[in-house]
PDB file of N, CA and C in Angstrom:
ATOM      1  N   UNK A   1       0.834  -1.184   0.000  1.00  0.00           N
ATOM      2  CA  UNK A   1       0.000   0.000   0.000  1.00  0.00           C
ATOM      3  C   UNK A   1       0.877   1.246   0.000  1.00  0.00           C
ATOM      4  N   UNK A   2       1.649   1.859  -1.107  1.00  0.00           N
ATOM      5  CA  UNK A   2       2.490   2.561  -0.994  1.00  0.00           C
ATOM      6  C   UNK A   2       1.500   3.890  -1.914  1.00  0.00           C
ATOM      7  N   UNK A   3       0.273   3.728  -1.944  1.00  0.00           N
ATOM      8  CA  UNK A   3      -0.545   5.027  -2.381  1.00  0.00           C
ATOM      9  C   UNK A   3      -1.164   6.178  -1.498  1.00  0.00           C
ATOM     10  N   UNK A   4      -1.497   6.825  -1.845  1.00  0.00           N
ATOM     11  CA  UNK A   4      -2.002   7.489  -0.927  1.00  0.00           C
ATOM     12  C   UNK A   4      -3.374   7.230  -0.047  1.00  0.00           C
ATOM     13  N   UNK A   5      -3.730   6.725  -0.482  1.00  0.00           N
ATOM     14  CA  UNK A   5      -4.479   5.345   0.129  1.00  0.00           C
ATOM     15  C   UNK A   5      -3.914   4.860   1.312  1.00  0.00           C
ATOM     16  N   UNK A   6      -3.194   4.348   1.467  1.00  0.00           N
ATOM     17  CA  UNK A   6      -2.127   3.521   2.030  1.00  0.00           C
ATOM     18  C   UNK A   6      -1.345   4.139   2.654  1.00  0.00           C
ATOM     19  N   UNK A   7      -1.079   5.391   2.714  1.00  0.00           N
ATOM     20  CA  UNK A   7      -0.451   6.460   3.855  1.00  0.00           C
ATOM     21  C   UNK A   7      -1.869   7.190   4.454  1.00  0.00           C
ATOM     22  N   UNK A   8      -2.603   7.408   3.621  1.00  0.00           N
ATOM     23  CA  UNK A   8      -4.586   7.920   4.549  1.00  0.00           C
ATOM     24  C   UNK A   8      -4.444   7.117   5.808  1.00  0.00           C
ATOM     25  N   UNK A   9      -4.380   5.365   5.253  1.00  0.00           N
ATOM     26  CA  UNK A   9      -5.052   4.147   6.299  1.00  0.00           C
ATOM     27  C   UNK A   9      -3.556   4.005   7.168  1.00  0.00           C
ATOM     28  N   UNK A  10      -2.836   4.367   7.446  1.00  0.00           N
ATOM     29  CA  UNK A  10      -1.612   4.581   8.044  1.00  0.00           C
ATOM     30  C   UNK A  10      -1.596   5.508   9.202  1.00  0.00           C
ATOM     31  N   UNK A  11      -2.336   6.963   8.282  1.00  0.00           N
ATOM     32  CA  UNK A  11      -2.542   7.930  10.024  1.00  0.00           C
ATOM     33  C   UNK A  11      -3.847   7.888  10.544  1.00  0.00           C
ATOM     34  N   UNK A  12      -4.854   7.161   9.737  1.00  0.00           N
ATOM     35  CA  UNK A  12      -5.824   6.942  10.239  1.00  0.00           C
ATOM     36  C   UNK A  12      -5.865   5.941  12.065  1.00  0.00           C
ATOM     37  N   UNK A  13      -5.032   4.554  11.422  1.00  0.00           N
ATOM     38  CA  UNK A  13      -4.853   3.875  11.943  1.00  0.00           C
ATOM     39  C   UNK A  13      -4.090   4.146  13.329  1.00  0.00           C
ATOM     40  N   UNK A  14      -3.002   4.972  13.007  1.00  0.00           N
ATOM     41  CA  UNK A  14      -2.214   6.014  13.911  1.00  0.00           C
ATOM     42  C   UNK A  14      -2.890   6.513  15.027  1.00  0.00           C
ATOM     43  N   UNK A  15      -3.909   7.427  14.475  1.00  0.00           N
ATOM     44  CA  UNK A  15      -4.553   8.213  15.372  1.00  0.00           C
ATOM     45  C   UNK A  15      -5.630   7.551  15.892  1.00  0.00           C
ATOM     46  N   UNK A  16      -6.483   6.457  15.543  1.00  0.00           N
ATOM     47  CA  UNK A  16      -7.000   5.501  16.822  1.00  0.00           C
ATOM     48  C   UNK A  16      -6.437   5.365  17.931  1.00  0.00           C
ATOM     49  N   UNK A  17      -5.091   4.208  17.296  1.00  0.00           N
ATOM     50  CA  UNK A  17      -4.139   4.062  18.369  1.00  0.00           C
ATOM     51  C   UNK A  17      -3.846   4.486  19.392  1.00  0.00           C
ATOM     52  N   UNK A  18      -3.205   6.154  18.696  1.00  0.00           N
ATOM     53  CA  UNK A  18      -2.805   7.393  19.673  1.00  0.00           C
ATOM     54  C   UNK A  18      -4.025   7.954  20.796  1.00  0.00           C
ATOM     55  N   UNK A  19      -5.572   7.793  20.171  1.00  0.00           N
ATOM     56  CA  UNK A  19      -6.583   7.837  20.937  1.00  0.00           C
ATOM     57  C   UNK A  19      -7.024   6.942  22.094  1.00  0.00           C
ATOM     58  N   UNK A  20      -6.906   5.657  21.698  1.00  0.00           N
ATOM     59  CA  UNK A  20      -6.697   4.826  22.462  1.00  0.00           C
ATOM     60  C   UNK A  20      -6.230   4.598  23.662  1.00  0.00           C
ATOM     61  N   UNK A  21      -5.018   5.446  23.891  1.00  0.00           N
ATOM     62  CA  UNK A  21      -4.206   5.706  24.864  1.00  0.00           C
ATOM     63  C   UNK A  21      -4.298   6.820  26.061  1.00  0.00           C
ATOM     64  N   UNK A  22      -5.428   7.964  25.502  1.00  0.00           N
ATOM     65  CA  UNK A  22      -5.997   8.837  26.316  1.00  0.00           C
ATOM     66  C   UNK A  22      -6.981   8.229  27.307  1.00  0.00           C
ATOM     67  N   UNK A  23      -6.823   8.448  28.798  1.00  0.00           N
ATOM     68  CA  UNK A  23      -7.304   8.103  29.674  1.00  0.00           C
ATOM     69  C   UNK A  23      -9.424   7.785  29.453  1.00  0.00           C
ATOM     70  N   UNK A  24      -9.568   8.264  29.375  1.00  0.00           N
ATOM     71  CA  UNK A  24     -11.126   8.423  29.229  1.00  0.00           C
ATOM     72  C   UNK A  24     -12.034   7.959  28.173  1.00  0.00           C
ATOM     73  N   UNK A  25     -11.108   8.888  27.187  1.00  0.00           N
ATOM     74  CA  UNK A  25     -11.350   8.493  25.669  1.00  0.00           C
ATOM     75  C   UNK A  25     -11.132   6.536  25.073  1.00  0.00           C
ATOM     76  N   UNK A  26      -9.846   6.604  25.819  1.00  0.00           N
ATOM     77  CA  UNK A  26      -9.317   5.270  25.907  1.00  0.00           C
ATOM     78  C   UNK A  26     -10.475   4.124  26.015  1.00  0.00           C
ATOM     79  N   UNK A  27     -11.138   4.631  27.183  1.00  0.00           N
ATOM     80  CA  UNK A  27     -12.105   3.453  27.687  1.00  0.00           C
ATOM     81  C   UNK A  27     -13.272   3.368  27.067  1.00  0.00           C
ATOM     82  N   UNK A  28     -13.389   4.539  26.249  1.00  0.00           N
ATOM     83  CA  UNK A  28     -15.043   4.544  25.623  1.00  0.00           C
ATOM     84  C   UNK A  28     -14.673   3.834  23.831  1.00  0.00           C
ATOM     85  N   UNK A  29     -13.230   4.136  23.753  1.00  0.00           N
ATOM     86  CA  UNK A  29     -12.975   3.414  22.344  1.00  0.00           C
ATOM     87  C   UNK A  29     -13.136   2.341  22.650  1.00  0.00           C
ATOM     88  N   UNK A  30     -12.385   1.758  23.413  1.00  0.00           N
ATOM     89  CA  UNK A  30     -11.868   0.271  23.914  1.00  0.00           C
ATOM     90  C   UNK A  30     -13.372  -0.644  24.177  1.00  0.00           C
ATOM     91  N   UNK A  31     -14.619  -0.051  24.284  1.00  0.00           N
ATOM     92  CA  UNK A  31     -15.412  -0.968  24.127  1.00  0.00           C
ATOM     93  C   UNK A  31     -15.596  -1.375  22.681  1.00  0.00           C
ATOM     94  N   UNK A  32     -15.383  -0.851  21.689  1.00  0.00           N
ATOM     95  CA  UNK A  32     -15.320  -1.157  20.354  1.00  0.00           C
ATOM     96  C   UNK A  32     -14.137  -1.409  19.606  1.00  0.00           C
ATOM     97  N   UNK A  33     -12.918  -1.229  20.019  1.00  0.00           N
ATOM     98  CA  UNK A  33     -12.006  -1.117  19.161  1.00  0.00           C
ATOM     99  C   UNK A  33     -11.230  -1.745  20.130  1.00  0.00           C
ATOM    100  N   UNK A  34      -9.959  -2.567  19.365  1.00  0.00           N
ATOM    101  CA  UNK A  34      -8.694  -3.074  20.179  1.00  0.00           C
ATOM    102  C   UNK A  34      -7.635  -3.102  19.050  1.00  0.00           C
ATOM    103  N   UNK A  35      -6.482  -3.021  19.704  1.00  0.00           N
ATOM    104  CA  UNK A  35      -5.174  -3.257  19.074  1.00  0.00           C
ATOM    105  C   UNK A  35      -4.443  -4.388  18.645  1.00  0.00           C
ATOM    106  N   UNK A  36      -4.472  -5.138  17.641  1.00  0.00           N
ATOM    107  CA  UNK A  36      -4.221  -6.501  17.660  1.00  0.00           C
ATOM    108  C   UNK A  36      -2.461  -6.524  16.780  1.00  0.00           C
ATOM    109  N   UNK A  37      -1.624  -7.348  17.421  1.00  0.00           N
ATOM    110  CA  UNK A  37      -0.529  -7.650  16.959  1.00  0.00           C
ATOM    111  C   UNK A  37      -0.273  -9.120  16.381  1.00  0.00           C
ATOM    112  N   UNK A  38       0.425  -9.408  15.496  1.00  0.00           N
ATOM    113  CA  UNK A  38       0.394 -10.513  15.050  1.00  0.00           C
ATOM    114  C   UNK A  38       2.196 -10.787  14.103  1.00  0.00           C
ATOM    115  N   UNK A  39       2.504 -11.856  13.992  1.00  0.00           N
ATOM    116  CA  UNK A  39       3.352 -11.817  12.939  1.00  0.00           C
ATOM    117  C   UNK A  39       3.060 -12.328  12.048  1.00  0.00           C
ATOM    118  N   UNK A  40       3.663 -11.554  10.609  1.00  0.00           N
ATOM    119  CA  UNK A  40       3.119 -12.237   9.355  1.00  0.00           C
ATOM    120  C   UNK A  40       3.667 -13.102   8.746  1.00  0.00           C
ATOM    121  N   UNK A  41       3.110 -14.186   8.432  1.00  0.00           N
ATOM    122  CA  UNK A  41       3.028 -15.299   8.049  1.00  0.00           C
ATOM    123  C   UNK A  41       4.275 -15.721   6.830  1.00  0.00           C
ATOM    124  N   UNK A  42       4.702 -14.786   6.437  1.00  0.00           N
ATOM    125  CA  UNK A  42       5.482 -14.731   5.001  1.00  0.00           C
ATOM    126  C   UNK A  42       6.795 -13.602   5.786  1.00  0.00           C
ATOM    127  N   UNK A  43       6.345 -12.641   5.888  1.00  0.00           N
ATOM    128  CA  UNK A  43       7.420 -11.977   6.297  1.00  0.00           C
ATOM    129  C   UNK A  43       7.979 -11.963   7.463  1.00  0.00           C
ATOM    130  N   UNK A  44       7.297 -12.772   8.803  1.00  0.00           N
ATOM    131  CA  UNK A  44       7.974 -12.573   9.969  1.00  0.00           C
ATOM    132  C   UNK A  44       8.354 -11.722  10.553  1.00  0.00           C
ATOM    133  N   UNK A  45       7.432 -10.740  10.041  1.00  0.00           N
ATOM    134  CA  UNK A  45       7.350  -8.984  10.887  1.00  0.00           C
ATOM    135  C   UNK A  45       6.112  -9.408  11.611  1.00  0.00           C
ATOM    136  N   UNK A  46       6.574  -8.196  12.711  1.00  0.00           N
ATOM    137  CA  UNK A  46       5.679  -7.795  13.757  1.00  0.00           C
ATOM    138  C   UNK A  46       4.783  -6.714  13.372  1.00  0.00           C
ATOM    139  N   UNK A  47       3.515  -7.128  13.163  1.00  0.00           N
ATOM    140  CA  UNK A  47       2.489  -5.731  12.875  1.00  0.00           C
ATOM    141  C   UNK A  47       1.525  -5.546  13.831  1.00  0.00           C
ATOM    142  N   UNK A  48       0.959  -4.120  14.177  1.00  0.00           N
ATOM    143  CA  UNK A  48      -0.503  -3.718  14.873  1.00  0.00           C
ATOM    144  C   UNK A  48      -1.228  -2.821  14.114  1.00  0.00           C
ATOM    145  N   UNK A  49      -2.235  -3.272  13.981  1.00  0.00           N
ATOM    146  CA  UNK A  49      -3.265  -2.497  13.755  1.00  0.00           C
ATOM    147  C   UNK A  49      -4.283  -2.486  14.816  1.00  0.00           C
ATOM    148  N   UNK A  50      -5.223  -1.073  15.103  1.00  0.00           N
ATOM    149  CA  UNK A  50      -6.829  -1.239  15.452  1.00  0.00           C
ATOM    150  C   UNK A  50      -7.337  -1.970  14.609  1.00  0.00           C
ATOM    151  N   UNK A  51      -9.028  -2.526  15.261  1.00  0.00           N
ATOM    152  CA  UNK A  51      -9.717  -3.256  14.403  1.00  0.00           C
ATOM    153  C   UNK A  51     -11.003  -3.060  15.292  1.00  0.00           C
ATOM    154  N   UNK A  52     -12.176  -3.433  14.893  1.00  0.00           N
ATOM    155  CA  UNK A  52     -13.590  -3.638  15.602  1.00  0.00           C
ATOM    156  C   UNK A  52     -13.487  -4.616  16.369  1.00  0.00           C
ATOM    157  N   UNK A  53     -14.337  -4.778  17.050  1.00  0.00           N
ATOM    158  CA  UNK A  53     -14.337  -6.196  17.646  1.00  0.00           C
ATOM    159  C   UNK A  53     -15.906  -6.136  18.725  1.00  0.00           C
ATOM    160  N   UNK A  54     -16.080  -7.106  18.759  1.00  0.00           N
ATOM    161  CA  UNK A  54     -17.553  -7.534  19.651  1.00  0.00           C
ATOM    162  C   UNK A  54     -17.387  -8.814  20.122  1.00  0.00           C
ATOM    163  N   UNK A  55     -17.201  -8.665  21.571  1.00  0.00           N
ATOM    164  CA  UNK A  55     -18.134 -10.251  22.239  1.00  0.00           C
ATOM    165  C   UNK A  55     -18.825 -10.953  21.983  1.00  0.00           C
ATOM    166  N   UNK A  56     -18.384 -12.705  21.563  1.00  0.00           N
ATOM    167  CA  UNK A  56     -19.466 -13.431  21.262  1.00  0.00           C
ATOM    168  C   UNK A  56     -19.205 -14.662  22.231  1.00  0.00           C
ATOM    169  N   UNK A  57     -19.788 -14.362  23.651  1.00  0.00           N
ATOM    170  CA  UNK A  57     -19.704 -15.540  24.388  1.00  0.00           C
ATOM    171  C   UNK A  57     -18.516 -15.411  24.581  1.00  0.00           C
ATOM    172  N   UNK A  58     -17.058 -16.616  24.741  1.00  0.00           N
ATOM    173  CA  UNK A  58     -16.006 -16.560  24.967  1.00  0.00           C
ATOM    174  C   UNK A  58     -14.714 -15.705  23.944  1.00  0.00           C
ATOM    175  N   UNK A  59     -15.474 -15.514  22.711  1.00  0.00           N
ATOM    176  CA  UNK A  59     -14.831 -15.188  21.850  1.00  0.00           C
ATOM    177  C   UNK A  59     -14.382 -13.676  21.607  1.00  0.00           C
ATOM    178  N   UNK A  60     -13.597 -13.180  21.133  1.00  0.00           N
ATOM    179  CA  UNK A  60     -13.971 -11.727  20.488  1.00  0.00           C
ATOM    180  C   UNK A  60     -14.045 -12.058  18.905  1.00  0.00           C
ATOM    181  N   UNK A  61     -15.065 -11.448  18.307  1.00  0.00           N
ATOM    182  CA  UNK A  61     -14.871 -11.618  17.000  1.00  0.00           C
ATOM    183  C   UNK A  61     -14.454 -10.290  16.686  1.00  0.00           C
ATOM    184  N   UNK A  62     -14.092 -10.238  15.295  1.00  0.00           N
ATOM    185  CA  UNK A  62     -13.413  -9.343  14.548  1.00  0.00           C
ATOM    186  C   UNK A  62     -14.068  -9.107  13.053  1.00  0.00           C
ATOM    187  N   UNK A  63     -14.658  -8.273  12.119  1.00  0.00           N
ATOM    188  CA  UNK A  63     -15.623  -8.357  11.531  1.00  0.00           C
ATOM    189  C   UNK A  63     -14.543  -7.415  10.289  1.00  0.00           C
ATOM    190  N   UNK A  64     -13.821  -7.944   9.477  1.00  0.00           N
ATOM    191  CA  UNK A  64     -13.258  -7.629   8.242  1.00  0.00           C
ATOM    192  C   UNK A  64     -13.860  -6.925   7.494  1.00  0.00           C
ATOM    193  N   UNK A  65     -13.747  -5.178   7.305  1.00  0.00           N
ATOM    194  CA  UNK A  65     -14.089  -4.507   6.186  1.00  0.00           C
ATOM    195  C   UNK A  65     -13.331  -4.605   5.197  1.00  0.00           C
ATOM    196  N   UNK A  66     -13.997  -4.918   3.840  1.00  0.00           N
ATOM    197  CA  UNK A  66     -13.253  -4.915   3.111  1.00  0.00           C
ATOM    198  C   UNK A  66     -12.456  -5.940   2.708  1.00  0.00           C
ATOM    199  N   UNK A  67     -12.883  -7.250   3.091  1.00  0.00           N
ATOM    200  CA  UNK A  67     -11.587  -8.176   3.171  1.00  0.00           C
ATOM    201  C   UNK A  67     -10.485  -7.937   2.045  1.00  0.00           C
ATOM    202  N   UNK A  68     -11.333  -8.396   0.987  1.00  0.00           N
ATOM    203  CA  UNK A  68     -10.630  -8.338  -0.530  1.00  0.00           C
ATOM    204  C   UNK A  68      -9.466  -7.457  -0.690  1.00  0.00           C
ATOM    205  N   UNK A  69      -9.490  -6.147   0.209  1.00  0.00           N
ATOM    206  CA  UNK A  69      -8.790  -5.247  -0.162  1.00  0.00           C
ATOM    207  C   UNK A  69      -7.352  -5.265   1.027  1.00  0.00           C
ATOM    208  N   UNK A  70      -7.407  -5.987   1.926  1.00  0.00           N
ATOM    209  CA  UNK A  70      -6.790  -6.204   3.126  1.00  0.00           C
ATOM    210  C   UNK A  70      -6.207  -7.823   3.320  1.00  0.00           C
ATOM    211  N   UNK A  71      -5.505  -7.529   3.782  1.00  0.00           N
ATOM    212  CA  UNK A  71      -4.736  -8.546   3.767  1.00  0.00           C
ATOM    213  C   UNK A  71      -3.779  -9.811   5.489  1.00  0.00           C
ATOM    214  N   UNK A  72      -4.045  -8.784   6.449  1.00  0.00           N
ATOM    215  CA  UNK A  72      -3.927  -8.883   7.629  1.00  0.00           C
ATOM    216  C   UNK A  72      -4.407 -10.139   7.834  1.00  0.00           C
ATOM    217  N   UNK A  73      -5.585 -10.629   8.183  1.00  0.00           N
ATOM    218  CA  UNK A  73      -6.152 -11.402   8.467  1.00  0.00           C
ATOM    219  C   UNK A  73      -6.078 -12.721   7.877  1.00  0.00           C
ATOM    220  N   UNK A  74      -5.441 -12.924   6.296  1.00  0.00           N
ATOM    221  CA  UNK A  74      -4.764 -13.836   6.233  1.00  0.00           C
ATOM    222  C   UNK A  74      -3.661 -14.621   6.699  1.00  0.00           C
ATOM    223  N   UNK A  75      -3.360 -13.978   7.532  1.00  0.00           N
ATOM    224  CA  UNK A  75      -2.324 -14.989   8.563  1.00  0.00           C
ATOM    225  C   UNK A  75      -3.160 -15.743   9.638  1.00  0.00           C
ATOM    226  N   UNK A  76      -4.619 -15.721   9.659  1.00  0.00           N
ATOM    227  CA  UNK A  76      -5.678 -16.686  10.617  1.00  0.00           C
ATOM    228  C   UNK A  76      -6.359 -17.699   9.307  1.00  0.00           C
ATOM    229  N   UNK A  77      -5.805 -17.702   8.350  1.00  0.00           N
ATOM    230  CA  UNK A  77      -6.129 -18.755   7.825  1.00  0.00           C
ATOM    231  C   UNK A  77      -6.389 -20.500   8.297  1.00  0.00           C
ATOM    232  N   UNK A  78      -7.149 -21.180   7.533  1.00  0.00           N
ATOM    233  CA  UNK A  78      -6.913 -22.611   8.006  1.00  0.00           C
ATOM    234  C   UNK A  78      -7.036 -22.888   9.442  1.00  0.00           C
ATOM    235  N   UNK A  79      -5.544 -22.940  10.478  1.00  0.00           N
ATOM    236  CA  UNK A  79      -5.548 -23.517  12.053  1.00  0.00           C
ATOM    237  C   UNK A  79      -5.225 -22.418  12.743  1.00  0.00           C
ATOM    238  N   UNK A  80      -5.177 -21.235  12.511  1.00  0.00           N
ATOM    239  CA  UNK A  80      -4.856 -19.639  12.551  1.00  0.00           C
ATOM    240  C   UNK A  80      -3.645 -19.469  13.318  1.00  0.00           C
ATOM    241  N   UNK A  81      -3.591 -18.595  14.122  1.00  0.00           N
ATOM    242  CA  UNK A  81      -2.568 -18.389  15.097  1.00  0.00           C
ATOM    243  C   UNK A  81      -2.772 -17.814  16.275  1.00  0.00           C
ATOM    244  N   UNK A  82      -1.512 -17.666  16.570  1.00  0.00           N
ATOM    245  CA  UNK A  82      -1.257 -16.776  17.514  1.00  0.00           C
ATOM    246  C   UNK A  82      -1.434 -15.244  17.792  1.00  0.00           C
ATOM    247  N   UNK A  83      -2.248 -14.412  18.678  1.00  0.00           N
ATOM    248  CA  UNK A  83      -2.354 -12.893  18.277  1.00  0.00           C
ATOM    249  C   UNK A  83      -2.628 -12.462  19.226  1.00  0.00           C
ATOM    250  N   UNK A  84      -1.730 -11.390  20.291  1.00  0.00           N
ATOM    251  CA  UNK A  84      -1.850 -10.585  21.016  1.00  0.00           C
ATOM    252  C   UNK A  84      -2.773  -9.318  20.704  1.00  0.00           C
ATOM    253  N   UNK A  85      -3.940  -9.233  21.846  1.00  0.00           N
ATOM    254  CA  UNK A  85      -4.595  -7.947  21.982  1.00  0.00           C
ATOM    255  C   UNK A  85      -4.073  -6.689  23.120  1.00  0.00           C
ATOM    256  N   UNK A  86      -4.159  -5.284  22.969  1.00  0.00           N
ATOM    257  CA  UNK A  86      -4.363  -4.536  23.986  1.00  0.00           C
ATOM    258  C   UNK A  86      -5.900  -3.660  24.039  1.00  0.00           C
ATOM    259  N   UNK A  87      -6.171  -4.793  25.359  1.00  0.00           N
ATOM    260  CA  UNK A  87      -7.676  -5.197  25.260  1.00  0.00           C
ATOM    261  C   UNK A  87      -7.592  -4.455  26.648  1.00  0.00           C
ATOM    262  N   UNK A  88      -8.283  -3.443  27.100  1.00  0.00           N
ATOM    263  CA  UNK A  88      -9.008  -2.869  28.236  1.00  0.00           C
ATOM    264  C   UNK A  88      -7.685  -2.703  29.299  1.00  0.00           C
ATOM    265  N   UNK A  89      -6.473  -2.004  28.372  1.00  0.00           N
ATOM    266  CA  UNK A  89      -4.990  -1.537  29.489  1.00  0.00           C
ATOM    267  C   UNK A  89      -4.407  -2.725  29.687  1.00  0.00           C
ATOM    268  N   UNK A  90      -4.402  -3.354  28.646  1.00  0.00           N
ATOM    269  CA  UNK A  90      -3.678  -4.946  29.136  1.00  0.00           C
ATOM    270  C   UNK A  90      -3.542  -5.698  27.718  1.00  0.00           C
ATOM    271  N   UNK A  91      -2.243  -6.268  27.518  1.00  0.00           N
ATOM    272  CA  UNK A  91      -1.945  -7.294  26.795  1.00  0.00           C
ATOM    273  C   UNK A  91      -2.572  -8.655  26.813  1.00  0.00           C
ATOM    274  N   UNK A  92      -3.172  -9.164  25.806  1.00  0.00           N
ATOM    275  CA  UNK A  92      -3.922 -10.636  26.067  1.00  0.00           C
ATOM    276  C   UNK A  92      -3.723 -11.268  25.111  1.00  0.00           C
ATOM    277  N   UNK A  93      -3.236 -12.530  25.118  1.00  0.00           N
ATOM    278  CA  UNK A  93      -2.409 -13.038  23.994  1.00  0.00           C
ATOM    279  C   UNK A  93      -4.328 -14.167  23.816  1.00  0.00           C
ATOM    280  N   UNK A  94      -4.241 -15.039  22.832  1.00  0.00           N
ATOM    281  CA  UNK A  94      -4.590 -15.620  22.428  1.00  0.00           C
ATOM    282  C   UNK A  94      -4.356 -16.481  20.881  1.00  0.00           C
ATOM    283  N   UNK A  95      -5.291 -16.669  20.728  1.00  0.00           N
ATOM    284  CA  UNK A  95      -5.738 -17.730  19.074  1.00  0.00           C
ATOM    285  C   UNK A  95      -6.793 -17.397  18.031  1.00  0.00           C
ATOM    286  N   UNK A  96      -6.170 -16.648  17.140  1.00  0.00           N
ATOM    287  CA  UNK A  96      -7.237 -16.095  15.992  1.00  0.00           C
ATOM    288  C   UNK A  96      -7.514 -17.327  14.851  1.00  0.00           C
ATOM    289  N   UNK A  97      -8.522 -17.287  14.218  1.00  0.00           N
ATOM    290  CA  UNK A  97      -9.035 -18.272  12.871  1.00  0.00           C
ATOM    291  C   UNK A  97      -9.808 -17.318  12.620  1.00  0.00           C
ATOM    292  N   UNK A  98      -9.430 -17.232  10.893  1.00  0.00           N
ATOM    293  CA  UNK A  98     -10.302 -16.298  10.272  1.00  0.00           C
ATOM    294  C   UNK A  98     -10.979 -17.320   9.193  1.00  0.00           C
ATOM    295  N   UNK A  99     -12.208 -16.703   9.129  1.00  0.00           N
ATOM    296  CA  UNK A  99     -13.144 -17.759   8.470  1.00  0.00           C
ATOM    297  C   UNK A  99     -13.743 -16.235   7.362  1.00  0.00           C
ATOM    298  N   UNK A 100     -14.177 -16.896   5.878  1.00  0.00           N
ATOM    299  CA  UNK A 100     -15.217 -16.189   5.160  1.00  0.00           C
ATOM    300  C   UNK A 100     -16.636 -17.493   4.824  1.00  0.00           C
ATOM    301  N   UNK A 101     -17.619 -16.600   5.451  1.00  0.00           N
ATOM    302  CA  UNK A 101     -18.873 -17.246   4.989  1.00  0.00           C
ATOM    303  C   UNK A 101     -19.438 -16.881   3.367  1.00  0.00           C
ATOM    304  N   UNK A 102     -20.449 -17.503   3.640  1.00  0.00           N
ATOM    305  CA  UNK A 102     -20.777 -17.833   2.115  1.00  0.00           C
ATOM    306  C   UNK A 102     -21.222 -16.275   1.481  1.00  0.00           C
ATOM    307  N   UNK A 103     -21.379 -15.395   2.262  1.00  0.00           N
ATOM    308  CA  UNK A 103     -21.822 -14.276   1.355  1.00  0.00           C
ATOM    309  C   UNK A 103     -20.250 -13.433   1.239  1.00  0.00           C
ATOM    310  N   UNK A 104     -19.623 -14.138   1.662  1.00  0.00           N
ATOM    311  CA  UNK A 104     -18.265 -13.516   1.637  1.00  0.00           C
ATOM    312  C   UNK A 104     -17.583 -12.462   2.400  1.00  0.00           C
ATOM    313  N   UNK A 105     -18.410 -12.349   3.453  1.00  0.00           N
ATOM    314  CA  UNK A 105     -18.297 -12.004   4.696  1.00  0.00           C
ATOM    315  C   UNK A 105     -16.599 -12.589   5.766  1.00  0.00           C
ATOM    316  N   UNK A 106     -15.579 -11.766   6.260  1.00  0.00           N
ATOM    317  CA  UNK A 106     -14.246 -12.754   6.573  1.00  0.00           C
ATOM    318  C   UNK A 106     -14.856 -11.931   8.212  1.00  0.00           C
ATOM    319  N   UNK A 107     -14.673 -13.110   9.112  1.00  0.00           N
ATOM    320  CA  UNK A 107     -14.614 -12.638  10.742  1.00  0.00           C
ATOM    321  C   UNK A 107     -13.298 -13.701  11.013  1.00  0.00           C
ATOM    322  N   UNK A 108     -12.683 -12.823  11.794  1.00  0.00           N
ATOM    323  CA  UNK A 108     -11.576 -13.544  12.503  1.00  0.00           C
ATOM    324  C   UNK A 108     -12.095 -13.671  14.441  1.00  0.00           C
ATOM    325  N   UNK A 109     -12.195 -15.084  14.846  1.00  0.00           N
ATOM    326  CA  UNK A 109     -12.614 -15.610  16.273  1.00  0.00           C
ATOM    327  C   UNK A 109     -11.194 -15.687  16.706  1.00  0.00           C
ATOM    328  N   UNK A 110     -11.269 -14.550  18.237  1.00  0.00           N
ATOM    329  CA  UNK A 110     -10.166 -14.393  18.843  1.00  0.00           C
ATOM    330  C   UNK A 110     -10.638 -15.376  19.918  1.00  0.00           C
ATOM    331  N   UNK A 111      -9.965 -16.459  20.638  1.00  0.00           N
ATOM    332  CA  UNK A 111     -10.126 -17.396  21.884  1.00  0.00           C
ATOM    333  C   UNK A 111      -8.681 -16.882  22.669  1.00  0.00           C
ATOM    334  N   UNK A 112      -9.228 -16.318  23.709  1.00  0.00           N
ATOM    335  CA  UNK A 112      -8.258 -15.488  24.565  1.00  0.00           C
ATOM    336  C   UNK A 112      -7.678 -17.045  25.341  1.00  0.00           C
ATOM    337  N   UNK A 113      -6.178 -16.902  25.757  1.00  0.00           N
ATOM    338  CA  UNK A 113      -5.631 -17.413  26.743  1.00  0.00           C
ATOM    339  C   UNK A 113      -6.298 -17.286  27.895  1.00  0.00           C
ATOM    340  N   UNK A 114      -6.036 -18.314  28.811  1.00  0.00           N
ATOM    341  CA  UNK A 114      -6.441 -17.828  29.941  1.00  0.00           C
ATOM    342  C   UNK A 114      -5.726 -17.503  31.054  1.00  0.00           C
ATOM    343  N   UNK A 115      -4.734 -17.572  30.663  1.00  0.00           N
ATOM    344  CA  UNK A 115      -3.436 -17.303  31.576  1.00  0.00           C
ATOM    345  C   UNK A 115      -3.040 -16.261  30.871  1.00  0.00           C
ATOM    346  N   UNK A 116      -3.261 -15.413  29.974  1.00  0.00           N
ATOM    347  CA  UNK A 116      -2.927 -13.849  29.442  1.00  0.00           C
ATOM    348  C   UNK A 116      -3.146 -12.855  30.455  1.00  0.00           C
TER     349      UNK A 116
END
């Protein structure tokens, strides 16, 4: 993503983050939004992005805009992985699998550690 596109979704992404981190503000994002780290699958870099996310029972799901155009979430392919959240002032490691349903819809199911 070296367009301008791709530097937009860069300070966009930025300035969640950076929001994120404000005391107050922090907590009213953080019911909707979390920080997820992961390494990629091919390159063996360390990346974070924000993302949505909602409670489902034990899970957090994660609800892919855009899949087609994004690419992140292919590293929860198949038996998925490994993926640290900063979920409510705290690091929480867990296990992502990203699935697309039939309307082509991609959610990635976060199953938190329980020792995170």
């Amino acid at each position: 993503m070296k367009t301008v596109v791709g530097r937009t979704v860069r300070a966009v992404n930025g300035g969640v983050v950076a929001l994120l981190d404000v005391p107050l503000l922090g907590r009213l994002l953080g019911k909707g939004f979390v920080v997820v780290t992961y390494v990629g699958r091919r390159s063996g870099r360390t990346f974070s992005t924000p993302v949505n996310y909602w409670r489902k029972g034990d899970e957090l799901v994660i609800g892919v805009a855009l899949p087609d155009k994004k690419t992140w979430w292919r590293n929860f392919l198949d038996e998925g992985g490994p993926i640290t959240l900063h979920l409510n002032g705290a690091q929480r490691r867990g296990h992502a699998v990203a699935q697309r349903d039939e309307r082509g819809r991609v959610f990635v199911k976060v199953r938190l550690d329980s020792a995170s």
